[in-house]
N, C-alpha and C. Protein backbone atom coordinates (compact mmCIF):
# COMPACT_ATOMS: atom_id res chain seq x y z
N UNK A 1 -23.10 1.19 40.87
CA UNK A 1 -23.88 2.42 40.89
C UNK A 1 -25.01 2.31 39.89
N UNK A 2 -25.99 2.67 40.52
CA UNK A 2 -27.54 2.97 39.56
C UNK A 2 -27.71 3.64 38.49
N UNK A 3 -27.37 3.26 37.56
CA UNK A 3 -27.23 4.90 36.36
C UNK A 3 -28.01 5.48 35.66
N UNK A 4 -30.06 4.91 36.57
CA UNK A 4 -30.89 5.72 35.90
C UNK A 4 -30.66 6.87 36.99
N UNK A 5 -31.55 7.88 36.02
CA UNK A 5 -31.89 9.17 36.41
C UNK A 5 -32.76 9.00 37.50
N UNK A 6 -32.71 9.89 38.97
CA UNK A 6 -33.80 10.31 39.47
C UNK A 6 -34.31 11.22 39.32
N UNK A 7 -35.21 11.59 39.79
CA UNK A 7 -36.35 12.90 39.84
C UNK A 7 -35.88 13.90 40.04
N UNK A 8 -35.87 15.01 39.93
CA UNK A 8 -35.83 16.37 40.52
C UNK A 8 -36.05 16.80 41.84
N UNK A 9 -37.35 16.50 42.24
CA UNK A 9 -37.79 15.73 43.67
C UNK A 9 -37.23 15.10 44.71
N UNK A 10 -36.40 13.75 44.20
CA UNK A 10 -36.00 12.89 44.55
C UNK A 10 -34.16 13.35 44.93
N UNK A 11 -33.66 14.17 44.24
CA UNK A 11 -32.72 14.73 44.85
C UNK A 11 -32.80 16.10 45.64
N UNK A 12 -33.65 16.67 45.23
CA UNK A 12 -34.02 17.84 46.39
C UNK A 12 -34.28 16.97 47.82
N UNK A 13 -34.78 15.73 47.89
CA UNK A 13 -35.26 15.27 49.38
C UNK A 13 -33.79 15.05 49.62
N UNK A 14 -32.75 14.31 48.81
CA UNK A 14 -31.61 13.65 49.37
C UNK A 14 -30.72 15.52 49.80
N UNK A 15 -30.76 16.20 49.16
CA UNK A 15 -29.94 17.61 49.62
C UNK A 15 -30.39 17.86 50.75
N UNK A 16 -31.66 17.88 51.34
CA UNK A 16 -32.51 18.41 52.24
C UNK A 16 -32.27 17.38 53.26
N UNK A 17 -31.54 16.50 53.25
CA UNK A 17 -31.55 15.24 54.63
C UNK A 17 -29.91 15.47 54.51
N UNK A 18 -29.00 15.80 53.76
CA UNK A 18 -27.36 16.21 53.74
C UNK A 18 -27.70 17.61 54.60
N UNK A 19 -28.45 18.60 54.49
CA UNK A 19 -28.45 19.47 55.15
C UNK A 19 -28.77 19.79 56.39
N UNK A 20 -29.54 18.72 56.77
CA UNK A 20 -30.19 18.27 58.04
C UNK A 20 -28.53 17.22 58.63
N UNK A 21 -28.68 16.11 57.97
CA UNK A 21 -27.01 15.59 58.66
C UNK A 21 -25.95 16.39 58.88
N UNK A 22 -25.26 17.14 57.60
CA UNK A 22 -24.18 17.36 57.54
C UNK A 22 -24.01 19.08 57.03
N UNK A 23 -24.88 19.87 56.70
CA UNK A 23 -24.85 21.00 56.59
C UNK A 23 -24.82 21.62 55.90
N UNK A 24 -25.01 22.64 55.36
CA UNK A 24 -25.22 23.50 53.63
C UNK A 24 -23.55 23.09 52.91
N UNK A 25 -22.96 23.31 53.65
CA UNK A 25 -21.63 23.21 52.72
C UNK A 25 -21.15 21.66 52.62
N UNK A 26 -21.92 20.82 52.99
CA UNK A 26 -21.82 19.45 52.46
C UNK A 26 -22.34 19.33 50.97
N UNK A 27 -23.65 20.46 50.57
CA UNK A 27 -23.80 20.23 49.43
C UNK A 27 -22.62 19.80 48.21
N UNK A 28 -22.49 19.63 47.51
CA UNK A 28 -21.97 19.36 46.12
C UNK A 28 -22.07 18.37 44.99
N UNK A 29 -22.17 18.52 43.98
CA UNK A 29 -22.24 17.54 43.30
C UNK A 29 -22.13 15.81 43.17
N UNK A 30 -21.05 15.63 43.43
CA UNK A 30 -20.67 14.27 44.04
C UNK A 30 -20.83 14.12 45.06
N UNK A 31 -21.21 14.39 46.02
CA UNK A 31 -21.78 13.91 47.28
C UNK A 31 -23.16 13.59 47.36
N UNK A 32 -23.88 14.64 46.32
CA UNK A 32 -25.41 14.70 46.08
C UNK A 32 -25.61 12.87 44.91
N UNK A 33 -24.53 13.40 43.81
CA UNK A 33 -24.61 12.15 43.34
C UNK A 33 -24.45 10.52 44.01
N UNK A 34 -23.34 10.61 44.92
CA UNK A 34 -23.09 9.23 45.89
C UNK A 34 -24.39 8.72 46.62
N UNK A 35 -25.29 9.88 47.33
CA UNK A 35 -26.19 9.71 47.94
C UNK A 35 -27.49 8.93 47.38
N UNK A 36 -27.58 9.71 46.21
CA UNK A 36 -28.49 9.17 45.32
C UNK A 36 -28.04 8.02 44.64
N UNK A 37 -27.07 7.43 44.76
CA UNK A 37 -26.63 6.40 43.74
C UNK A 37 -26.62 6.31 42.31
N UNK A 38 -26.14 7.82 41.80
CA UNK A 38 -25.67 7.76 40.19
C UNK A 38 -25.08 8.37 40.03
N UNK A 39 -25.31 8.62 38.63
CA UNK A 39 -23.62 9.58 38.22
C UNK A 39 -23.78 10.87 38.38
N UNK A 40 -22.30 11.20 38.36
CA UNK A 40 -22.47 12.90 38.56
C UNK A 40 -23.49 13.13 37.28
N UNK A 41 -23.14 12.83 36.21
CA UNK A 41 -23.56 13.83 35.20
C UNK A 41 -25.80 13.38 35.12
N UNK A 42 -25.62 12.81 35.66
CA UNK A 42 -27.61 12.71 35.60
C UNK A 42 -27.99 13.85 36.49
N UNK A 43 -27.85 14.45 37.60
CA UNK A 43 -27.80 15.36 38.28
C UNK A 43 -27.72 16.80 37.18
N UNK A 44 -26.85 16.81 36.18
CA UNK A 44 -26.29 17.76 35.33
C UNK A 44 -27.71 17.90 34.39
N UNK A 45 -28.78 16.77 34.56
CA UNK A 45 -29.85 16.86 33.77
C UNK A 45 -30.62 18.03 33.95
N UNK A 46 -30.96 17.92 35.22
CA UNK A 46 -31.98 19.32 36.17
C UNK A 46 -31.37 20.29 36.96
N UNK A 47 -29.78 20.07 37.15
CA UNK A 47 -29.28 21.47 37.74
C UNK A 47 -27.56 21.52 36.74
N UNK A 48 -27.45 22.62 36.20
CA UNK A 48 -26.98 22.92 35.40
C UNK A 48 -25.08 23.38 36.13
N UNK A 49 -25.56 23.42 37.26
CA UNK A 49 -24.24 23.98 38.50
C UNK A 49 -24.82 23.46 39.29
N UNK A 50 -23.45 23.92 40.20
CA UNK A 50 -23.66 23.24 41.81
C UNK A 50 -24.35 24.63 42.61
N UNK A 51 -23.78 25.48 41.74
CA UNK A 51 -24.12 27.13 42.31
C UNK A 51 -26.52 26.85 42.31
N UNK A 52 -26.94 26.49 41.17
CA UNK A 52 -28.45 25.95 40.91
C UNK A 52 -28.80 24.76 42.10
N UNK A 53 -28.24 23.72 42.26
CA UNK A 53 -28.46 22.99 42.67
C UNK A 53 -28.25 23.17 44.40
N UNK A 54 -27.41 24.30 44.91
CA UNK A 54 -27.85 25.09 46.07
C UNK A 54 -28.81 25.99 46.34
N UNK A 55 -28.77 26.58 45.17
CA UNK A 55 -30.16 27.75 45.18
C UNK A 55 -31.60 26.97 45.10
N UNK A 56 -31.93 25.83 44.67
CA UNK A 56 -33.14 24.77 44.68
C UNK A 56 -33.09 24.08 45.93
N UNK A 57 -31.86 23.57 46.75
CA UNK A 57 -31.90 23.01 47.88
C UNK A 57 -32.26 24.40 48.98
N UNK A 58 -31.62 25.38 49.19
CA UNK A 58 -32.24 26.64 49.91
C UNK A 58 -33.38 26.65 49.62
N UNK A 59 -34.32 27.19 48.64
CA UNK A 59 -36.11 27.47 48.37
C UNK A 59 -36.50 26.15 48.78
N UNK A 60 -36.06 25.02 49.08
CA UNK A 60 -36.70 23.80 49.66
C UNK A 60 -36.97 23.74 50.86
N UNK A 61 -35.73 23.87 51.56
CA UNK A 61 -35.74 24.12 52.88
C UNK A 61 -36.40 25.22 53.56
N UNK A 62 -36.56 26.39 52.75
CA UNK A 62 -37.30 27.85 53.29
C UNK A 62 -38.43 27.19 52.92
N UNK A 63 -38.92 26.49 52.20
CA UNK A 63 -40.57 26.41 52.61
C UNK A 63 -41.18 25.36 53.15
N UNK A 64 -40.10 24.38 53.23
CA UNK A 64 -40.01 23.19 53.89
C UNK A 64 -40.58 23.92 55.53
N UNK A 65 -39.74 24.53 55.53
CA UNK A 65 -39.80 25.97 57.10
C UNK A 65 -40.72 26.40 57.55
N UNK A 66 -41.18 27.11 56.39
CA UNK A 66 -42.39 27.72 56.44
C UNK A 66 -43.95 27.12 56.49
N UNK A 67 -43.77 26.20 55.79
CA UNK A 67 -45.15 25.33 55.49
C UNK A 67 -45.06 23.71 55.97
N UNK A 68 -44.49 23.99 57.61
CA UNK A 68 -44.37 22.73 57.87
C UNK A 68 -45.05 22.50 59.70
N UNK A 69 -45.99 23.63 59.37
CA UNK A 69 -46.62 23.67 60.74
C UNK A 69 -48.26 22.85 60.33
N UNK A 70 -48.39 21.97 61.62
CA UNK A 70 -49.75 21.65 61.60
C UNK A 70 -50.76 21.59 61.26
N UNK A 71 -51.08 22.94 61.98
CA UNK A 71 -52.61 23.85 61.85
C UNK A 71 -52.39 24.80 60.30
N UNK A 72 -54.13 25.00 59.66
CA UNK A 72 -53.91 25.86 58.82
C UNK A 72 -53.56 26.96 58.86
N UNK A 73 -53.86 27.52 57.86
CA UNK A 73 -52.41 29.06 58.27
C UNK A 73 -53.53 30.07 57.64
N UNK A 74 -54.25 30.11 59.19
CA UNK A 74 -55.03 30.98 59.18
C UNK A 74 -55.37 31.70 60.44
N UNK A 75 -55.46 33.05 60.81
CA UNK A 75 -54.62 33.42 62.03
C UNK A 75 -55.77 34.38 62.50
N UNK A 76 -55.96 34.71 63.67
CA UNK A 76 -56.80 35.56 64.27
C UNK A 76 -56.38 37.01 64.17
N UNK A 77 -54.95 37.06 63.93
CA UNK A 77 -54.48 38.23 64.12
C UNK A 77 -53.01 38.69 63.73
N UNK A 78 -52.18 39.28 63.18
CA UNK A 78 -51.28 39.67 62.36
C UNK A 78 -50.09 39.22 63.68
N UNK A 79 -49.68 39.58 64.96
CA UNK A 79 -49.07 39.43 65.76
C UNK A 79 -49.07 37.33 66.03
N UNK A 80 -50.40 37.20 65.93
CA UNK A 80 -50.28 35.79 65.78
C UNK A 80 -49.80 34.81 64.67
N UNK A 81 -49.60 35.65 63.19
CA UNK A 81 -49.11 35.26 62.30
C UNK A 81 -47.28 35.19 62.62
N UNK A 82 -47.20 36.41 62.99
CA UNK A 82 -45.51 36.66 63.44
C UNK A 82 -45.07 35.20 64.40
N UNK A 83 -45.81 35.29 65.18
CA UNK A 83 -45.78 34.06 66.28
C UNK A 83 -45.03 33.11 66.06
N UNK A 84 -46.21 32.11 64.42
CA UNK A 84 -46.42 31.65 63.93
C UNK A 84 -44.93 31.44 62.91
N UNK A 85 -44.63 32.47 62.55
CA UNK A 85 -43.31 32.21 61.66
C UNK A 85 -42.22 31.94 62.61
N UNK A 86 -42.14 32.56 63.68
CA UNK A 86 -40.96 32.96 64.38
C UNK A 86 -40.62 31.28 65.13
N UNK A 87 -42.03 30.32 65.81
CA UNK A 87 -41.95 29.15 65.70
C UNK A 87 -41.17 28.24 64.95
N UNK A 88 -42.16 28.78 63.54
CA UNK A 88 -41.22 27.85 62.01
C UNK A 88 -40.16 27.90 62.03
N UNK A 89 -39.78 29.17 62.37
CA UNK A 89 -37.79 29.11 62.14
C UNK A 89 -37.38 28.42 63.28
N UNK A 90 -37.99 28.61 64.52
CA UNK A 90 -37.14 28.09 65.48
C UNK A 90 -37.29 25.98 65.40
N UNK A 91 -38.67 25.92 64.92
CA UNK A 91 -38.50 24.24 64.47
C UNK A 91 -37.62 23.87 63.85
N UNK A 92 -37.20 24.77 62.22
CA UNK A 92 -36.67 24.81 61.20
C UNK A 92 -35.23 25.09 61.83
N UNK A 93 -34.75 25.77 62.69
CA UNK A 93 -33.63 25.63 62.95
C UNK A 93 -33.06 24.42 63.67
N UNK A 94 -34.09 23.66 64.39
CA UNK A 94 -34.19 22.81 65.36
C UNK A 94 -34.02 20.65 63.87
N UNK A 95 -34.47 21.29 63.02
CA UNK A 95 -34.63 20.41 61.86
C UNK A 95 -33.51 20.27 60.61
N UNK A 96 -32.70 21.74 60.62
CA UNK A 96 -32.25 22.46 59.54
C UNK A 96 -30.58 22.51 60.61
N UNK A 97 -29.98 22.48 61.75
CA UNK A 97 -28.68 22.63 62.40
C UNK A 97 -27.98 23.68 61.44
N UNK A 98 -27.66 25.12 62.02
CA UNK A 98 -26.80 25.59 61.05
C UNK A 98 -27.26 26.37 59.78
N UNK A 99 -28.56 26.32 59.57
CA UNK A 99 -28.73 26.21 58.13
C UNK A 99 -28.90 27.94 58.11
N UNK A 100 -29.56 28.32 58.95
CA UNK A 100 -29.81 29.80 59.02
C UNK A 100 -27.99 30.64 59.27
N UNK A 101 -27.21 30.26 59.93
CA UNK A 101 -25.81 31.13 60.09
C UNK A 101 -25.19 30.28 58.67
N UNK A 102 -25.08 29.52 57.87
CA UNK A 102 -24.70 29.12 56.94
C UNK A 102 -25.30 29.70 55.55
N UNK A 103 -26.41 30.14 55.45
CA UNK A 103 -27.45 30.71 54.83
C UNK A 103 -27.05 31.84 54.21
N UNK A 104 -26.92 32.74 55.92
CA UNK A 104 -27.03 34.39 55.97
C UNK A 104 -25.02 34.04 55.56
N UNK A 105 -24.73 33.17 55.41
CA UNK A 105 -23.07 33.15 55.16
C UNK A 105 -23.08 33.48 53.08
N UNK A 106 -23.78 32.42 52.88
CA UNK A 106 -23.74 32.50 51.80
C UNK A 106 -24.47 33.69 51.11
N UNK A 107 -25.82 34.43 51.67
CA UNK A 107 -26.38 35.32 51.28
C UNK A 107 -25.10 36.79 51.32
N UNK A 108 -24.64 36.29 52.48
CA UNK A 108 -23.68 37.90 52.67
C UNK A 108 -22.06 37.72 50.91
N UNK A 109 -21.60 36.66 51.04
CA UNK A 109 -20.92 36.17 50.36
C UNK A 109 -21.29 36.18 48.86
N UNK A 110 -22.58 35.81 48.61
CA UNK A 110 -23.19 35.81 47.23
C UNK A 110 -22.54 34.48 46.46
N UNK A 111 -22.28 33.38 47.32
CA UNK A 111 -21.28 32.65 47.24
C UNK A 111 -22.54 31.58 46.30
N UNK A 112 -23.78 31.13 47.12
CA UNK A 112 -24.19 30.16 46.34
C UNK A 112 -25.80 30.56 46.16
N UNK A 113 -26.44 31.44 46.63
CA UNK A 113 -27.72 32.04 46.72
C UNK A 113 -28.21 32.57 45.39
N UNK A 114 -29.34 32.03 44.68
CA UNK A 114 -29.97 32.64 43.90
C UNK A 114 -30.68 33.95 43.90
N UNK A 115 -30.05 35.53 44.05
CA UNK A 115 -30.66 36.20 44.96
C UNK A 115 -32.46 36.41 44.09
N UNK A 116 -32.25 36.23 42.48
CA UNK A 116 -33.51 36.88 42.17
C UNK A 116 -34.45 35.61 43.00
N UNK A 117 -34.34 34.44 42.56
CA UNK A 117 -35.10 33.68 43.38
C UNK A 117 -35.54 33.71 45.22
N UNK A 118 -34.47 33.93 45.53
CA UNK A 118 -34.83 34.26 47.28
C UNK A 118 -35.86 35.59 47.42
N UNK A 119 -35.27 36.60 46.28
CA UNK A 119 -36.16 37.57 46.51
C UNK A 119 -37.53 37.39 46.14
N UNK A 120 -37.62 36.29 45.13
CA UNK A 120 -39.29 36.09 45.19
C UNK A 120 -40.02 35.47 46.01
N UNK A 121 -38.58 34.54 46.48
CA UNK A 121 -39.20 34.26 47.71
C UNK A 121 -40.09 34.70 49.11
N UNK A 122 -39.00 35.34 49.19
CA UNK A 122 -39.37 36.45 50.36
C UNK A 122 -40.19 37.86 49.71
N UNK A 123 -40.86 38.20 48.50
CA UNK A 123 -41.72 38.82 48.12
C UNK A 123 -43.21 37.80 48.29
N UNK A 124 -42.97 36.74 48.38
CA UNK A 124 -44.35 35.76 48.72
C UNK A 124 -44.28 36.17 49.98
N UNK A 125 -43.19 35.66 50.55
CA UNK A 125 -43.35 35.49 52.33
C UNK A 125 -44.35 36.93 52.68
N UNK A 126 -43.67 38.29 52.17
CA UNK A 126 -44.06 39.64 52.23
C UNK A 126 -45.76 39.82 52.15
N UNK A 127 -46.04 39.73 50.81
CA UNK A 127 -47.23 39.01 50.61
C UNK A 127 -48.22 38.28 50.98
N UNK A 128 -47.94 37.41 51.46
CA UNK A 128 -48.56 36.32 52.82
C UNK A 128 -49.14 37.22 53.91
N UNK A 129 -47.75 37.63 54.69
CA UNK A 129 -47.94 38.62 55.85
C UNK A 129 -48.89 40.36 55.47
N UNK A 130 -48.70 40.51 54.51
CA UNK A 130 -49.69 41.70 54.28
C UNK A 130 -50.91 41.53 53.74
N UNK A 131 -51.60 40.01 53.68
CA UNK A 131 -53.14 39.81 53.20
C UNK A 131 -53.02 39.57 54.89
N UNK A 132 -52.25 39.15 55.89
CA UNK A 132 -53.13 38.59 56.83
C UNK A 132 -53.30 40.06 57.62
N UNK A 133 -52.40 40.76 57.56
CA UNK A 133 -52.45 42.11 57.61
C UNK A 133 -53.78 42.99 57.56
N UNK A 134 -54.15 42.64 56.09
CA UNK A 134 -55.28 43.62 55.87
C UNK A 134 -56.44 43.04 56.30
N UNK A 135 -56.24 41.28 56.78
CA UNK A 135 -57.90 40.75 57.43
C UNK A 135 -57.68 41.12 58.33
N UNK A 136 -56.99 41.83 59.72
CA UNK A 136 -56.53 41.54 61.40
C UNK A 136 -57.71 43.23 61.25
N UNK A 137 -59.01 42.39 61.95
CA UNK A 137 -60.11 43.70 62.17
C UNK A 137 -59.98 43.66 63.53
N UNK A 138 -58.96 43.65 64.30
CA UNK A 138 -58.31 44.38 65.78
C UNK A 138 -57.38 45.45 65.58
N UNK A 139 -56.73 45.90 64.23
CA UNK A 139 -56.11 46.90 64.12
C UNK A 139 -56.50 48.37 64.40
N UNK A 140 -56.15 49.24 64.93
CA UNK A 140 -56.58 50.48 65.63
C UNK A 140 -56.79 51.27 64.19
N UNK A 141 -58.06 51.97 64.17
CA UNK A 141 -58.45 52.65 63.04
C UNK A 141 -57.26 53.57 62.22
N UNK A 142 -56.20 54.25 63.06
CA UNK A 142 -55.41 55.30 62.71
C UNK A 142 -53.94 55.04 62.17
N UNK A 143 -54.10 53.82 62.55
CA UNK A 143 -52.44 53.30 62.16
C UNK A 143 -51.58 53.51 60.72
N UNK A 144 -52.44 53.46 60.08
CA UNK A 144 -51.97 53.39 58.50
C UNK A 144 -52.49 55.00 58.29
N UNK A 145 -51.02 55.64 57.17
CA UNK A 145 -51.96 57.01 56.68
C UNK A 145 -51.17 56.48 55.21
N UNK A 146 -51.15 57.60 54.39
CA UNK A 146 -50.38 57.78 52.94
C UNK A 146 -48.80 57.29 53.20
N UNK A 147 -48.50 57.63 53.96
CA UNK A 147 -46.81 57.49 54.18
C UNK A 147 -46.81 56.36 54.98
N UNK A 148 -47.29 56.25 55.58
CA UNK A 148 -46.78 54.65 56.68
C UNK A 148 -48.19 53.76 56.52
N UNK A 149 -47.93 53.05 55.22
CA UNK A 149 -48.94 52.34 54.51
C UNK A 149 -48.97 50.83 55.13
N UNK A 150 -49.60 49.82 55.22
CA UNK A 150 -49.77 48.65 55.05
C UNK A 150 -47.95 47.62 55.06
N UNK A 151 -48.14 48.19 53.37
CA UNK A 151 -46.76 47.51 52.44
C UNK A 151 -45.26 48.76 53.29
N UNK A 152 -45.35 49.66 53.98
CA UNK A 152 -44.19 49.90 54.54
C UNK A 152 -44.50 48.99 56.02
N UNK A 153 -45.09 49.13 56.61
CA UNK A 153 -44.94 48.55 57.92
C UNK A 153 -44.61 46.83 57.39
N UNK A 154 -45.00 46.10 56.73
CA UNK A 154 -44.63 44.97 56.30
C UNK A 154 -43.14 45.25 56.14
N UNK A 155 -42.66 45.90 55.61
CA UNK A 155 -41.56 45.50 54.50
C UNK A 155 -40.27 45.68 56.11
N UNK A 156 -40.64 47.22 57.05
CA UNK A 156 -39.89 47.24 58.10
C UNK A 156 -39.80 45.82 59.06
N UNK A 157 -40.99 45.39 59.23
CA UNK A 157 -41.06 44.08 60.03
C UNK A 157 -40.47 43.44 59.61
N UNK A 158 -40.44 42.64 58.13
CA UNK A 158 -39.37 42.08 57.61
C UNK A 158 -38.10 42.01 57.60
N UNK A 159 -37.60 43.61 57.32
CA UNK A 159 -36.26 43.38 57.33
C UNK A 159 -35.52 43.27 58.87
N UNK A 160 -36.92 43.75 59.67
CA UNK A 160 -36.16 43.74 61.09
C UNK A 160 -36.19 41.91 61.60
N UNK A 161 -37.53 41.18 60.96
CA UNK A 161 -37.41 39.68 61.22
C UNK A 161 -36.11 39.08 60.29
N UNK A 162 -35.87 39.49 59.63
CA UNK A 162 -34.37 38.96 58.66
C UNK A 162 -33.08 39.40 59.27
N UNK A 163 -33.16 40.69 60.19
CA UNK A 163 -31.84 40.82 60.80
C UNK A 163 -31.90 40.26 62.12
N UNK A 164 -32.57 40.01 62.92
CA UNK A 164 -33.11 39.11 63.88
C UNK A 164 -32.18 37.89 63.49
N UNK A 165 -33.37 37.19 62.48
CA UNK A 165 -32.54 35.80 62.16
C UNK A 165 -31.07 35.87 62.07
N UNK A 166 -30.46 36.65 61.33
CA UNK A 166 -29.20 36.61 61.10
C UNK A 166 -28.23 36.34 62.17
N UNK A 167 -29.02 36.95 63.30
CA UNK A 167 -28.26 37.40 64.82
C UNK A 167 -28.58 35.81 65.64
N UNK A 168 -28.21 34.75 65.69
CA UNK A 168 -28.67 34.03 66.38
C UNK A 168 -28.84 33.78 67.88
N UNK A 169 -28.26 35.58 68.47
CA UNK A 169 -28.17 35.23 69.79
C UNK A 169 -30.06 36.47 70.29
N UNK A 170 -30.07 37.20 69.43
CA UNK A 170 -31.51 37.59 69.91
C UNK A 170 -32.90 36.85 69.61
N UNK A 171 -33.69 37.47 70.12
CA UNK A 171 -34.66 36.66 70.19
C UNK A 171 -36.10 37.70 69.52
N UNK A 172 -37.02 37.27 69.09
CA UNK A 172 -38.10 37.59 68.75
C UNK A 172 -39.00 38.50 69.62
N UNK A 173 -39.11 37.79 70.54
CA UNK A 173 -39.91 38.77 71.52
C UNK A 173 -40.07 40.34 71.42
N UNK A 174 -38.66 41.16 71.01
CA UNK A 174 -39.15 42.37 71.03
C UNK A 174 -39.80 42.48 69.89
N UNK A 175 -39.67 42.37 68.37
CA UNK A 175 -40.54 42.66 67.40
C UNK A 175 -41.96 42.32 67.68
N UNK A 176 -42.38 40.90 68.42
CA UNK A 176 -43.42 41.05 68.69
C UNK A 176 -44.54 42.04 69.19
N UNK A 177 -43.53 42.46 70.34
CA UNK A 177 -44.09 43.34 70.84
C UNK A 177 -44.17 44.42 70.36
N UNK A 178 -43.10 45.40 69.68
CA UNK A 178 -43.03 46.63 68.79
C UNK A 178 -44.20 46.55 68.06
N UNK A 179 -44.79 45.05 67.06
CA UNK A 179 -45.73 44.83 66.35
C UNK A 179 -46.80 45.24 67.20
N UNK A 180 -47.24 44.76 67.83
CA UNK A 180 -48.38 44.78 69.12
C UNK A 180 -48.53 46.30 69.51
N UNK A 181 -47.62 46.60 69.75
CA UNK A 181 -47.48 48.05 70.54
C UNK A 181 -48.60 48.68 69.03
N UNK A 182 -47.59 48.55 67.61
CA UNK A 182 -47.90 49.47 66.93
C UNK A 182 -49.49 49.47 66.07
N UNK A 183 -49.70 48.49 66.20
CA UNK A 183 -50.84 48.10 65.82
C UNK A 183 -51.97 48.16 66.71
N UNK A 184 -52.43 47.05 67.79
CA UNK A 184 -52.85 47.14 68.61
C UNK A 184 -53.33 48.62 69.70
C-alpha cells in the first residue's frame, strides 16, 4: 500500500466513481482508503468523519449534476432553465444509479447529509434560478405583486422540483407547465 497522502480532489474523484459503481452506501472509510491505495488514517487528514467525507462526496456529485451540461448556462427563458435542470438530473441520474432515492434516504434520515451545507447549496441553486428569472423579458407584466414576489415563486418551484425528485416515479412535465402557465 502507497502511504503518501492524496489530494482532497483526488479522493472526492475516487468517492464519485464508488458512487457511480457501487452506490452512496458503499461510501466509507476503508473502502475510500483501499481505492485510493493508502491508509485509513491519511484520509483522516481532510475529512475528519465518514459522516464529512459523505457530505463532500454529495456537494460533488450535486454539482458534478448540475454543471455538467455542454452548452453555457445561459437561457432564453426561465421555463428553459427548468428544462435545463430537469435534463441534469435525469443525465445525473443516468451517471449517478440510485444516488437521488439514496440521497433523499439519507436527507430524510439525517443519517449522513450535511444539512447546513446542502442548504447552501440549494440556496445557490435558488439563486441561479431567480437571476435567470429576473432576465426572462417574456414574463407577463402582472405576475409578480408584494405577496407573490420573484423569491416566493422560486422558492415554491423548488420545493415542488425537490419533491418531484424524491418521487422517482413522476415526471417533470407538469411543473413545467404550471411554470409556463404561470408566467407566460
Amino acid at each position: 500500500m502507497d502511504l503518501a497522502a492524496p489530494s482532497k480532489e483526488s479522493i472526492i474523484a475516487v468517492c464519485q466513481k464508488i458512487v457511480k459503481d457501487k452506490g452512496l452506501r458503499a461510501i466509507n472509510m476503508r473502502a475510500v482508503a483501499s481505492e485510493c491505495n493508502v491508509a485509513v488514517g491519511s484520509l483522516y487528514k481532510y475529512f475528519p468523519s465518514k459522516s464529512e467525507l459523505l457530505s463532500v462526496t454529495v456537494e460533488s456529485i450535486w454539482k458534478d449534476i448540475f454543471f455538467m451540461a455542454e452548452k453555457p448556462l445561459e437561457f432564453s427563458d426561465f421555463v428553459e432553465c427548468l428544462s435545463w435542470l430537469f435534463a441534469s438530473i435525469k443525465e445525473g441520474g443516468e451517471k449517478y444509479p440510485e444516488f437521488f432515492s439514496m440521497h433523499s434516504f439519507s436527507v430524510a434520515s439525517k443519517e449522513i447529509v450535511n444539512h447546513q451545507r446542502m442548504e447552501e447549496y440549494f440556496a445557490h441553486l435558488k439563486g441561479s434560478l431567480l437571476e435567470v428569472l429576473k432576465k426572462d423579458t417574456k414574463i407577463k407584466k402582472d405576475v409578480f405583486n408584494d405577496v407573490f414576489t420573484p423569491m416566493v415563486f422560486i422558492d415554491y418551484i423548488f420545493r415542488i422540483f425537490i419533491s418531484i425528485l424524491l418521487d422517482s416515479q413522476q415526471g417533470f412535465d407538469g411543473l413545467l407547465e404550471m411554470a409556463r402557465k404561470c408566467l407566460y
